[in-house]
N, C-alpha and C. Protein backbone atom coordinates (compact mmCIF):
# COMPACT_ATOMS: atom_id res chain seq x y z
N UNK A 1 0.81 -1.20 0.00
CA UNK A 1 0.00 0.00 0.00
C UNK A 1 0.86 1.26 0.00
N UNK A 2 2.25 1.13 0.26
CA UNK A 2 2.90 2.49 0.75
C UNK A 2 3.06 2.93 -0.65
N UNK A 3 3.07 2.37 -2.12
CA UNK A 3 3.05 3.35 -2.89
C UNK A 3 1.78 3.70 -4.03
N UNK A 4 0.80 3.38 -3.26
CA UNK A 4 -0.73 3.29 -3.75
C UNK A 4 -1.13 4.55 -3.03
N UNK A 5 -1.65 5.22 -3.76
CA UNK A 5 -2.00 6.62 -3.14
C UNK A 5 -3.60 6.42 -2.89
N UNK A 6 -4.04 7.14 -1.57
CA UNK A 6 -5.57 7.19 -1.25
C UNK A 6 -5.80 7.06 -0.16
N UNK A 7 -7.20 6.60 0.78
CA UNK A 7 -7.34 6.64 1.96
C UNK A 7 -6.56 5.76 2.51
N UNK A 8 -6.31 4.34 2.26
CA UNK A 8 -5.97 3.54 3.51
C UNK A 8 -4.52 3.75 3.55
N UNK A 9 -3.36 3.95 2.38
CA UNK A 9 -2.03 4.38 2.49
C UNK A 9 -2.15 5.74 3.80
N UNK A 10 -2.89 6.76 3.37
CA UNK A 10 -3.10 7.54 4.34
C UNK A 10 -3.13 7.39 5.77
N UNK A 11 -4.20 6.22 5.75
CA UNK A 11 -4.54 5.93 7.61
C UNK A 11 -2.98 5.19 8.13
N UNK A 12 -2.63 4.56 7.18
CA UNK A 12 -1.86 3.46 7.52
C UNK A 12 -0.65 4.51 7.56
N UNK A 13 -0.43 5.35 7.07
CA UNK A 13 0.89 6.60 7.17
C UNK A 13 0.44 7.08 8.59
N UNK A 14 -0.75 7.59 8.61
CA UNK A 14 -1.21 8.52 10.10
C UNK A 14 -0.70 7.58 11.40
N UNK A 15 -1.41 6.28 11.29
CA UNK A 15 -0.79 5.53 12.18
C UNK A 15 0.43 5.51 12.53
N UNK A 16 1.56 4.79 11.39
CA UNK A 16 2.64 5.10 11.79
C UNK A 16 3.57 6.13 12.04
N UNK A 17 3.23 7.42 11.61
CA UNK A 17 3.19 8.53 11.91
C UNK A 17 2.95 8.95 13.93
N UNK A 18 2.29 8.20 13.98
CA UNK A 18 1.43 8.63 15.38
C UNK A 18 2.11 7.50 16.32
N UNK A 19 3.01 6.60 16.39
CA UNK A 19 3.47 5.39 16.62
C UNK A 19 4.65 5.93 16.84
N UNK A 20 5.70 6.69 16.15
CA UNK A 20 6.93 7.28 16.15
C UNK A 20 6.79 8.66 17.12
N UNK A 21 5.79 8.73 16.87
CA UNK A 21 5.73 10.39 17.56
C UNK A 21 5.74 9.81 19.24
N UNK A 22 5.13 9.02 19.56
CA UNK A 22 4.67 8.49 20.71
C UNK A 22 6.02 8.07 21.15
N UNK A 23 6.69 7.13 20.86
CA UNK A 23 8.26 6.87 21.20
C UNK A 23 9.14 7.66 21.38
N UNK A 24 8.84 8.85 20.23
CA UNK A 24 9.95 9.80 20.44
C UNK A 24 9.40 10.89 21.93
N UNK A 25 8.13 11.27 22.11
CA UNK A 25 7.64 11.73 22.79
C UNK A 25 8.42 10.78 24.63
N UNK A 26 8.09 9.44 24.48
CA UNK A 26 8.70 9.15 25.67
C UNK A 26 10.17 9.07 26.25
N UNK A 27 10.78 9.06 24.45
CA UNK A 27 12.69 9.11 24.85
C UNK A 27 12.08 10.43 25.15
N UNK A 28 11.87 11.46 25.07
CA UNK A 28 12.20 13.06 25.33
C UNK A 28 12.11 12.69 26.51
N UNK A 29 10.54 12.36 27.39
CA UNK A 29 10.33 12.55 28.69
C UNK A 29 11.27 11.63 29.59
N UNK A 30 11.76 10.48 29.20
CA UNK A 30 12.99 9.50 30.19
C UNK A 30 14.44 10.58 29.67
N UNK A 31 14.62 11.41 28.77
CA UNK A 31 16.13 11.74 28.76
C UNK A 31 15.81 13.02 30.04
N UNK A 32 14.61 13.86 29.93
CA UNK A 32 14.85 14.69 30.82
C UNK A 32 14.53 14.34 32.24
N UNK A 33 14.22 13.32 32.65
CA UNK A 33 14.34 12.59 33.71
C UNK A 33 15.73 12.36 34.31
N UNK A 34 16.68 12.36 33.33
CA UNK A 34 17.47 11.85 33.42
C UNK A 34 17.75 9.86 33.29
N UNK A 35 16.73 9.69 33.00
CA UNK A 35 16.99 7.71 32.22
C UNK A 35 17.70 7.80 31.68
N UNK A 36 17.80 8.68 30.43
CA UNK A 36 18.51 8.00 29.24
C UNK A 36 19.80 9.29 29.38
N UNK A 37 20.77 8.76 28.88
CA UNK A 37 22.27 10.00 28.69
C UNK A 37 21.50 11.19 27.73
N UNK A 38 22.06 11.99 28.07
CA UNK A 38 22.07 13.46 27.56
C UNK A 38 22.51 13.35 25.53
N UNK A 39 23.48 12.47 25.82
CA UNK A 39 24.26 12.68 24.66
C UNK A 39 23.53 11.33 23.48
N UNK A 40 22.46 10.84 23.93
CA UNK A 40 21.61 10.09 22.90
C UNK A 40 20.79 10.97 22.16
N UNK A 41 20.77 10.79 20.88
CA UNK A 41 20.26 11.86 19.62
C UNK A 41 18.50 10.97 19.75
N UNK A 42 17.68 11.53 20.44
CA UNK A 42 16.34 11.31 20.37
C UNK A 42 15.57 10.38 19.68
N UNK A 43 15.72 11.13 17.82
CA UNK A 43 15.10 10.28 16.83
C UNK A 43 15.92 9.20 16.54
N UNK A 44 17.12 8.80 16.65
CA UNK A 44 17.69 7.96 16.23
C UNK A 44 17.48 6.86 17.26
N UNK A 45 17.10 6.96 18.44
CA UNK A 45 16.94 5.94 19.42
C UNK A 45 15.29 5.60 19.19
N UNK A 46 14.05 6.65 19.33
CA UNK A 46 12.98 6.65 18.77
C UNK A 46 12.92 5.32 17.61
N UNK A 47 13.32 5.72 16.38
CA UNK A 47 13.35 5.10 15.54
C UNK A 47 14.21 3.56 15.30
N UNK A 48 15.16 3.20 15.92
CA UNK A 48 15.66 1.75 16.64
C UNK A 48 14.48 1.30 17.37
N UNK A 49 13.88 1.94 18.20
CA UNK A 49 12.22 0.88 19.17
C UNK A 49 11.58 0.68 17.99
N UNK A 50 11.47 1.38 17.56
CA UNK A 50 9.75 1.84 16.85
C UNK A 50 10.46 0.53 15.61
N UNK A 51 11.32 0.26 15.34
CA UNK A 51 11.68 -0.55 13.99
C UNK A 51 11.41 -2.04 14.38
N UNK A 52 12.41 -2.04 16.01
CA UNK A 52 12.46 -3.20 16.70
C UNK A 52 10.73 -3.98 17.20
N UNK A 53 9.64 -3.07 17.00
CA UNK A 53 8.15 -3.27 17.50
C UNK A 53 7.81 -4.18 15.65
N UNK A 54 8.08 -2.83 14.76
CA UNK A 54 7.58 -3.44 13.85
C UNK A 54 7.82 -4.60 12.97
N UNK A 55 9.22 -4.79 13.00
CA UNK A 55 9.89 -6.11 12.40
C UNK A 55 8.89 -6.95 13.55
N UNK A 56 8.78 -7.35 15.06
CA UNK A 56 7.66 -8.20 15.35
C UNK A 56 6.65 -8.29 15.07
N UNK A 57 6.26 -7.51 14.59
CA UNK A 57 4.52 -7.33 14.11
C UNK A 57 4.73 -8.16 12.89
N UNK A 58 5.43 -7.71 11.96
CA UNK A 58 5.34 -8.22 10.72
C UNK A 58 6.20 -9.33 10.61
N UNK A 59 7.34 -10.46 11.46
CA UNK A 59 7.11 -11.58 11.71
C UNK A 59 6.23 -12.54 12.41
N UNK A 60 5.27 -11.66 13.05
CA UNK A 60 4.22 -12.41 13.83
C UNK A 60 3.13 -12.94 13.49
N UNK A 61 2.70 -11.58 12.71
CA UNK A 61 1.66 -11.48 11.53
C UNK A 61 1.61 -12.43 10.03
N UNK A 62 2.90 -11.67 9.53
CA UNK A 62 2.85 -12.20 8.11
C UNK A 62 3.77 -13.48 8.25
N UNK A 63 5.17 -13.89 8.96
CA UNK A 63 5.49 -14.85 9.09
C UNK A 63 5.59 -16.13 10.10
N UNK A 64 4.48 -15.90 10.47
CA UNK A 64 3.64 -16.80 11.61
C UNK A 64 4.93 -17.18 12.67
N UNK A 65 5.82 -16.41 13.01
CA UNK A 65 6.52 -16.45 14.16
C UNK A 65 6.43 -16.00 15.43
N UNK A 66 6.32 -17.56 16.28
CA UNK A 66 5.62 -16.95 17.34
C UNK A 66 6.99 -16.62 18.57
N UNK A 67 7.88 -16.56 18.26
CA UNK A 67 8.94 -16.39 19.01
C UNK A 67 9.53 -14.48 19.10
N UNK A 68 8.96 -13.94 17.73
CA UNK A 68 9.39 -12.64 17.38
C UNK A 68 9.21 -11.42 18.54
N UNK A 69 8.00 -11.43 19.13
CA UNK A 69 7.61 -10.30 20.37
C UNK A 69 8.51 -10.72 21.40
N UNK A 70 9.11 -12.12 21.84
CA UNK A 70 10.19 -11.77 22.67
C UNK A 70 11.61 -11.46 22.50
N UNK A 71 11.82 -11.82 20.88
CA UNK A 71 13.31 -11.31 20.31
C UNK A 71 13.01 -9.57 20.45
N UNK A 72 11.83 -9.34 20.11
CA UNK A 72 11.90 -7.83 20.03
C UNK A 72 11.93 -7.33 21.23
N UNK A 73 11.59 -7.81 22.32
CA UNK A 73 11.54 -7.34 23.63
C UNK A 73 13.46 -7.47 23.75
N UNK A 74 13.62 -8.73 23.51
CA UNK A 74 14.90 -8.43 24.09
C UNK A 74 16.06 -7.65 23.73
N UNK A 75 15.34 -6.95 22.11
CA UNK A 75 16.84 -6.25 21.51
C UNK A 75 16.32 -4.73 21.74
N UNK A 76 14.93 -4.80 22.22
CA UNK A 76 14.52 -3.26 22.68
C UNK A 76 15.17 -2.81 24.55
N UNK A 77 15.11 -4.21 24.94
CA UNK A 77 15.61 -3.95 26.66
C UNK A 77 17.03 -3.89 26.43
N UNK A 78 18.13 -4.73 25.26
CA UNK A 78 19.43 -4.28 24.80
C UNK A 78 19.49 -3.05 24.62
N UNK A 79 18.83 -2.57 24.01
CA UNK A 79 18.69 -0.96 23.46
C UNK A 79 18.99 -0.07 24.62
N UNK A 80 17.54 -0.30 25.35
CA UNK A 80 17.63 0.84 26.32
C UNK A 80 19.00 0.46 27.60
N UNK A 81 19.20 -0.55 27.27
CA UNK A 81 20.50 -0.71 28.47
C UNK A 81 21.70 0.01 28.49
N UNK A 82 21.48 0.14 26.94
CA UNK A 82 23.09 0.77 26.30
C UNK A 82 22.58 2.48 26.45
N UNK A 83 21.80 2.76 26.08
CA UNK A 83 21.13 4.12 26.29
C UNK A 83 21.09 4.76 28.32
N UNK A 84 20.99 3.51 28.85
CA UNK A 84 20.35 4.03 30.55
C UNK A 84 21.48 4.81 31.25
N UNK A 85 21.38 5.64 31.82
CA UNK A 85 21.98 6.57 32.95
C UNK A 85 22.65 5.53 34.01
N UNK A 86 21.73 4.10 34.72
CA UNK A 86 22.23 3.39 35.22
C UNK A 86 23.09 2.36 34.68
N UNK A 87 23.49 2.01 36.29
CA UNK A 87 24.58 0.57 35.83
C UNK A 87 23.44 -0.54 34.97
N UNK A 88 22.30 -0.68 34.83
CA UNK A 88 21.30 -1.61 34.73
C UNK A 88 20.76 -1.30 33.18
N UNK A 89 20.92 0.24 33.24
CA UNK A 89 20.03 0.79 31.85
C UNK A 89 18.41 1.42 32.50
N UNK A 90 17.60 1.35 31.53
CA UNK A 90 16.51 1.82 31.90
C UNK A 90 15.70 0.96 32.26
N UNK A 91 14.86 0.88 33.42
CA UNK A 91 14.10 -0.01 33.56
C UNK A 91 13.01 -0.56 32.47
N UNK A 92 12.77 -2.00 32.23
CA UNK A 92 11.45 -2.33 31.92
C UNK A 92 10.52 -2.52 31.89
């Protein structure tokens, strides 16, 4: 659909549109918390979750893998470990 122009490319853009915003919205609020280091570039961490969610969706979905939501859990809790303020990373 992403290069079919019309309503559902649309919804399906808004969504993911609204999916990224939401991630990036929560790295903002954990960096000024102090969770995450100062010196992590926002969208670029944003966009590592938000990739790491959807590659599960779409092995779960389309390639009937039922193992994928915990690989993604675990390279999203890798993620934020390397990102966390603590010895631990950010909590999960």
């Amino acid at each position: 659909m992403d290069s079919q122009p019309g309503p559902v490319r649309d919804r399906i853009a808004a969504t993911g549109r609204a999916g990224i915003a939401a991630i990036t919205a929560d790295v903002e609020t954990a960096q000024r918390r102090g969770e995450i280091r100062a010196d992590i570039e926002v969208r670029q961490l944003a966009f590592e979750l938000h990739a790491y969610a959807m590659e599960a969706n779409w092995a779960l979905l389309l390639l009937d893998d039922d193992g994928a939501g915990e690989r993604a859990r675990t390279a999203i809790d890798a993620a934020l470990a390397r990102v966390g303020t603590t010895q631990e990373g950010v909590e999960s």
